[in-house]
Protein backbone atom coordinates (compact mmCIF):
# COMPACT_ATOMS: atom_id res chain seq x y z
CA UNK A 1 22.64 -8.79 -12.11
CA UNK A 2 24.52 -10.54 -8.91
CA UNK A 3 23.16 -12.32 -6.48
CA UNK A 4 23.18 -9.20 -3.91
CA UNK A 5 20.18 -7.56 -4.88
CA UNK A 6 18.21 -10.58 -4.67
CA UNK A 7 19.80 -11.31 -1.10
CA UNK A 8 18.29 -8.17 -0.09
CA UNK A 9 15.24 -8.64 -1.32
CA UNK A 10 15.64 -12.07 0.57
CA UNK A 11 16.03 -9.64 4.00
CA UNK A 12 13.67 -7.26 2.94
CA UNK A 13 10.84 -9.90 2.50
CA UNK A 14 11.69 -11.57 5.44
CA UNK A 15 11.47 -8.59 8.09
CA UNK A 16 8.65 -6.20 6.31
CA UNK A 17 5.60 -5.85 7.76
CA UNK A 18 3.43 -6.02 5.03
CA UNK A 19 5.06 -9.81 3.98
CA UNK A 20 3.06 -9.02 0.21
CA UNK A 21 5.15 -6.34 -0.81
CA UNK A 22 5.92 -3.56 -4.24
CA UNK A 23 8.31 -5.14 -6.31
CA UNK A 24 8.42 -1.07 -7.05
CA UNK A 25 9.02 0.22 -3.56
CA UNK A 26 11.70 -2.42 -3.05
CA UNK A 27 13.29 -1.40 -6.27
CA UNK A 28 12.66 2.25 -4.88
CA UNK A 29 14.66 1.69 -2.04
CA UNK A 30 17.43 -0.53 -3.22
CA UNK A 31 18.66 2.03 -5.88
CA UNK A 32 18.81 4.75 -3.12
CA UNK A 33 22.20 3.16 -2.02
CA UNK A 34 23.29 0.82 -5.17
CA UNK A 35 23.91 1.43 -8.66
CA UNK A 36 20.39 1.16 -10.43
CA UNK A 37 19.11 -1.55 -12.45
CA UNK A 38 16.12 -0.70 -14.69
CA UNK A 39 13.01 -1.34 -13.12
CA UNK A 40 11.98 -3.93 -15.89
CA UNK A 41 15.67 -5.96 -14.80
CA UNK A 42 15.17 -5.81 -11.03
CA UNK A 43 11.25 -7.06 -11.56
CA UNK A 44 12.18 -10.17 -14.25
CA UNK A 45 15.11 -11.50 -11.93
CA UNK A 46 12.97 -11.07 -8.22
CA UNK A 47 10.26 -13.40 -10.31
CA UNK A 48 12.68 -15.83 -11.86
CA UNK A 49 13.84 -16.67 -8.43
CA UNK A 50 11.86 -19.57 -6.79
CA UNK A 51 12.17 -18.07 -3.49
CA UNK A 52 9.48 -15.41 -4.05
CA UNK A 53 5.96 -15.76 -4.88
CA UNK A 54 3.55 -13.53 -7.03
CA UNK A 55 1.00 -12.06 -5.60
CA UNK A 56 -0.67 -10.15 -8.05
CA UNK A 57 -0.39 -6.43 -8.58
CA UNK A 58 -2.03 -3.35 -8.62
CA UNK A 59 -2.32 -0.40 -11.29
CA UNK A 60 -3.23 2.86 -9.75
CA UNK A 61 -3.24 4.65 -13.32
CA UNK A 62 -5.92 2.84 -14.54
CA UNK A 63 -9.05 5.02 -15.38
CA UNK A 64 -6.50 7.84 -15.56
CA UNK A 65 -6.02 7.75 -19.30
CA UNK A 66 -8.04 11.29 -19.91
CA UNK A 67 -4.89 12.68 -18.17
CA UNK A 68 -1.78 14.87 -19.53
CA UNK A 69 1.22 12.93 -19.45
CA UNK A 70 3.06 15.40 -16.84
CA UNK A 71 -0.10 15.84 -15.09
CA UNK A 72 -0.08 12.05 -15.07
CA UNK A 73 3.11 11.63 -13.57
CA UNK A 74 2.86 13.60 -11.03
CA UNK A 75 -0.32 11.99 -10.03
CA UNK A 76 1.38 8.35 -9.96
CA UNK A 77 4.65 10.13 -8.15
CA UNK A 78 1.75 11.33 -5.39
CA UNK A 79 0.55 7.40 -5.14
CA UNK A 80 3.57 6.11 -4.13
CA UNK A 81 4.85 8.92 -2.13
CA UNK A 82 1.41 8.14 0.22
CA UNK A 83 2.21 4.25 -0.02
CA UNK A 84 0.54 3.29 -3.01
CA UNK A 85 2.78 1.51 -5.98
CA UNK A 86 1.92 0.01 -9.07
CA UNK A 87 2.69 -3.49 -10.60
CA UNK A 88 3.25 -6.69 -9.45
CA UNK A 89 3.77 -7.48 -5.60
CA UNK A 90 5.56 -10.57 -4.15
CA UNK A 91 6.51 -12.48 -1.10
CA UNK A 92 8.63 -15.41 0.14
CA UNK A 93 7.47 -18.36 -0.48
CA UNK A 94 8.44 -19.70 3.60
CA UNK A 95 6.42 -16.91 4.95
CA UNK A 96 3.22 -17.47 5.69
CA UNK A 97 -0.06 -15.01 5.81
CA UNK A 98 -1.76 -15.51 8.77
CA UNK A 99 -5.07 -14.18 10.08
CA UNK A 100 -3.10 -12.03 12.38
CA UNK A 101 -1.06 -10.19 9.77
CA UNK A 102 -4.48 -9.97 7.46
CA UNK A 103 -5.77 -8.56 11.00
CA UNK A 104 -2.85 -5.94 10.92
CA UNK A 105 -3.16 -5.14 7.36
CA UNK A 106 -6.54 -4.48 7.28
CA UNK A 107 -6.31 -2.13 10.05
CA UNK A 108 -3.24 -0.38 8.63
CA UNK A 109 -5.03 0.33 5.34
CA UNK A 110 -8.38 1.58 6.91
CA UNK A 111 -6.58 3.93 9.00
CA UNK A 112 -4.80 5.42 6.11
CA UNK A 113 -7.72 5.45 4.70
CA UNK A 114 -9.68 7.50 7.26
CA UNK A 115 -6.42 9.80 7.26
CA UNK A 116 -7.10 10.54 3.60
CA UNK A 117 -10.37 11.39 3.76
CA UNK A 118 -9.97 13.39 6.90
CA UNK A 119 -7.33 15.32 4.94
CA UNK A 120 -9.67 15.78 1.77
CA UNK A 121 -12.49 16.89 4.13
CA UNK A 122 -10.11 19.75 5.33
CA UNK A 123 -8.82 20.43 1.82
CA UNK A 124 -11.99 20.90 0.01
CA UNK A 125 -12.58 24.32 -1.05
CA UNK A 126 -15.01 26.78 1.02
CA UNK A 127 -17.36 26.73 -2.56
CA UNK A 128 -17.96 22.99 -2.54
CA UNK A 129 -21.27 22.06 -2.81
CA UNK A 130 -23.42 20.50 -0.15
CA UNK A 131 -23.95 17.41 -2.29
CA UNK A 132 -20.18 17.04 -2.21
CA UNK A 133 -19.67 17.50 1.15
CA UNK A 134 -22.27 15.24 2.11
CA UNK A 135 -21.03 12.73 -0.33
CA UNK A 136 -17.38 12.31 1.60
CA UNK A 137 -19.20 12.38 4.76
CA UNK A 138 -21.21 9.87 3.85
CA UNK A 139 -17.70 7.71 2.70
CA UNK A 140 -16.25 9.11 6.05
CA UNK A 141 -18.90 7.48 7.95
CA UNK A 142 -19.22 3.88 5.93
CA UNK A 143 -15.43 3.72 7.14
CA UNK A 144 -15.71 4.27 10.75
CA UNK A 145 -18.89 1.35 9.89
CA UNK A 146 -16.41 -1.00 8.27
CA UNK A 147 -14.16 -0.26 11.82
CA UNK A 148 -16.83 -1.24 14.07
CA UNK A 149 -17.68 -4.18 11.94
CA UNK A 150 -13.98 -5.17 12.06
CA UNK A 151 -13.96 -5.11 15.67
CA UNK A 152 -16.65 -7.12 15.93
CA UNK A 153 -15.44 -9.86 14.13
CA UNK A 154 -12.33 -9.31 16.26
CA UNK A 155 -9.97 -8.15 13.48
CA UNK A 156 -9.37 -4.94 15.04
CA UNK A 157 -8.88 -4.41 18.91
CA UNK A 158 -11.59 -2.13 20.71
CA UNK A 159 -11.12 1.74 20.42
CA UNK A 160 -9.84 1.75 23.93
CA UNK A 161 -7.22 -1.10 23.49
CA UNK A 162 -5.53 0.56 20.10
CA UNK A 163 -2.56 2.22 22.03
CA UNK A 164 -1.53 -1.14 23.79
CA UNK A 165 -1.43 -3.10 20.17
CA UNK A 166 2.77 -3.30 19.33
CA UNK A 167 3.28 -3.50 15.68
């Protein structure tokens, strides 16, 4: 593989919000204009190159084994059309985390977060029982908890202030 895709990745990691980023949604993106390398390719070269740095990664499949393999797919194609991409996540090494971005990130995630459950909450079926009601309510409200605590700790502005935060 050239040099090109790993200058983009370069850009990519240099200008994204998120600075820990997908190796997967990067890959996603760059093969929407270029000629596609296998995931497994795109992933070895990004961390062979000692500009980037490892962060970890996430699988959002695990504890889905008891799943059909279509069914399966479509659930993991769901993840990552909401955000949510497994495997290994990197950044560049000259970029640094600070307790701003954390600050950001944090609030980013909880308020997809509440979006999700607000959208279950209005998905679930008229039969579901009480119990299960209750029991997303109950999730609903340790989240809006979690925001307050946030703010107090002054990682999130006040309710008030949230339209005059830029990104």
């Amino acid at each position: 593989m050239s040099s090109e895709p790993l200058d983009w990745v370069c850009a990519y990691l240099e200008h994204d919000e998120d600075i820990v980023v997908p190796i997967k949604k990067m890959w996603n993106q760059w093969c929407e204009t270029h000629d596609q390398p296998t995931l497994q390719e795109f992933t070895a070269v990004i961390l062979a190159d000692d500009r980037f740095e490892e962060m970890g990664g996430v699988d959002h499949g695990k504890g889905m084994e008891w799943m059909e393999p279509d069914e399966f797919e479509e659930y993991m194609r769901d993840m990552e059309a909401l955000g949510f991409f497994s495997g290994p996540r990197v950044k560049l090494k000259a970029r640094e985390i600070t307790l701003e971005h954390i600050a950001k990130m944090i609030k980013k995630h909880n308020d997809r977060m509440e979006e999700a459950l607000r959208q279950a909450r209005e998905a679930m079926p008229e039969d579901t029982s009480e119990q299960e009601e209750g029991a997303l309510i109950d999730i609903q409200v340790m989240v809006e908890k979690l925001r307050q605590e946030l703010r107090e700790a002054g990682l999130e502005p006040p309710e008030d202030d949230e339209d005059e935060v830029s990104d």
